[in-house]
Protein backbone atom coordinates (compact mmCIF):
# COMPACT_ATOMS: atom_id res chain seq x y z
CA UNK A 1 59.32 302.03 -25.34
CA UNK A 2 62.20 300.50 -27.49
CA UNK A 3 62.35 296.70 -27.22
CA UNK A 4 65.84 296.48 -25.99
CA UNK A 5 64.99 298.54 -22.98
CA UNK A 6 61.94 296.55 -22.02
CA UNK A 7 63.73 293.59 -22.46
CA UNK A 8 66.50 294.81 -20.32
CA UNK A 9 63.72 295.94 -17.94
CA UNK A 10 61.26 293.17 -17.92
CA UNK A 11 63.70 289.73 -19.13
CA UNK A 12 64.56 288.75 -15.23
CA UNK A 13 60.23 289.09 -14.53
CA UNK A 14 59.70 287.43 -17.64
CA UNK A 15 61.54 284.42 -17.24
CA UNK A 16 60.54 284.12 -13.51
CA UNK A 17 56.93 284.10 -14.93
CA UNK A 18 57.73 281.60 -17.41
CA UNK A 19 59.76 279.42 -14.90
CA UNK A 20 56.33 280.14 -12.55
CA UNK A 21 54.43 277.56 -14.58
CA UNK A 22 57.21 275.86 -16.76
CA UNK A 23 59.45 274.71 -13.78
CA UNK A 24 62.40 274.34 -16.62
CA UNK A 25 64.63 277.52 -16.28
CA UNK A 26 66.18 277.04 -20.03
CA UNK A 27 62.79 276.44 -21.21
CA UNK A 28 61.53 279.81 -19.28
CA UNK A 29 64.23 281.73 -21.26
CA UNK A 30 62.87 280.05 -24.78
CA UNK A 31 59.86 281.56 -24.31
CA UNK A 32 60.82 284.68 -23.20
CA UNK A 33 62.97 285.00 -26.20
CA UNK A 34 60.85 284.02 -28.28
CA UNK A 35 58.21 286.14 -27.62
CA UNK A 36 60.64 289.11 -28.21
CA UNK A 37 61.68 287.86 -31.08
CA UNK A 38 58.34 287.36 -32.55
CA UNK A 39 57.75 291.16 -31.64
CA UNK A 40 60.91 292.38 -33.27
CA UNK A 41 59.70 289.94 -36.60
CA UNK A 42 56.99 291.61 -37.00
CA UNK A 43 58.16 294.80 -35.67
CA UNK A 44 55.06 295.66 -33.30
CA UNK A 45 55.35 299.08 -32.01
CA UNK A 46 54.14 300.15 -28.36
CA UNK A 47 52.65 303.52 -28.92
CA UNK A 48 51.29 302.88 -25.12
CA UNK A 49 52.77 303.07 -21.73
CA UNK A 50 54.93 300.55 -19.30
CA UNK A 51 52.31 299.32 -17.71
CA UNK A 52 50.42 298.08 -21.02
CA UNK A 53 53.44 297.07 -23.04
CA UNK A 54 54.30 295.50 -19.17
CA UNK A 55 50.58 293.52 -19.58
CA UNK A 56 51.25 292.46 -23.09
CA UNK A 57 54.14 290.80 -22.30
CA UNK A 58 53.13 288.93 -19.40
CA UNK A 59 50.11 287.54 -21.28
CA UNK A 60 52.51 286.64 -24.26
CA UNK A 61 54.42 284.82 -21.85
CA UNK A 62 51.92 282.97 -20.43
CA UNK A 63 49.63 282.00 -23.26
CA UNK A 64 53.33 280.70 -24.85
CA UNK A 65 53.79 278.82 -21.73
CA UNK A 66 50.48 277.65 -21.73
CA UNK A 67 50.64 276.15 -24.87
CA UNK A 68 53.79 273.94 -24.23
CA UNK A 69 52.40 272.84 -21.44
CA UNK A 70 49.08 271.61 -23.42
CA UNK A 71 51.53 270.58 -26.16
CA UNK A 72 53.50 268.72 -23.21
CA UNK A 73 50.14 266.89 -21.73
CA UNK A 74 49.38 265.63 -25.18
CA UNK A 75 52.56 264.09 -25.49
CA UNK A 76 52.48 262.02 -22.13
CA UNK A 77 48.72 261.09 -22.32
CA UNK A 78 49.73 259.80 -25.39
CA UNK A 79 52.22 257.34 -23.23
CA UNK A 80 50.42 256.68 -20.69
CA UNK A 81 47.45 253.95 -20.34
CA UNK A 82 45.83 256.56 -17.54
CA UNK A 83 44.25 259.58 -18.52
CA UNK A 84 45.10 262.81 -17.68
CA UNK A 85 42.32 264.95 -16.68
């Protein structure tokens, strides 16, 4: 599958994903972009069907998210005197 067409087919998903655990729609669209444009950097090819290169790009999506949001947690325990668990 050509990355333009599963972008076309799998952006409006993606960024509902992203915007699933993010709750920040520009910051939703970041990731989504980047993750594309990390594939198209280092020009990964998807010798596999939609429902894998579907897979790979939900996990992408979510490990990116993931990591702002530890990124993000860091930042405010930082700020805070409480913890946070």
């Amino acid at each position: 599958m050509e990355l333009m067409h599963a972008f076309q087919k799998y952006g409006g998903l993606l960024c509902n994903y992203a915007y699933s655990y993010l709750n920040n729609r520009e910051e939703a669209e970041d990731v989504v972009q980047e993750v594309f444009l990390q594939l198209l950097e280092t020009e990964k090819v998807f010798p596999f069907n939609d429902i894998a290169i579907k897979s790979y790009l939900l996990k992408s999506v979510r490990n990116s998210c993931l990591n702002i949001l530890k990124k993000k947690k860091h930042f405010f325990s930082i700020f805070t005197e409480t913890p946070v668990n």
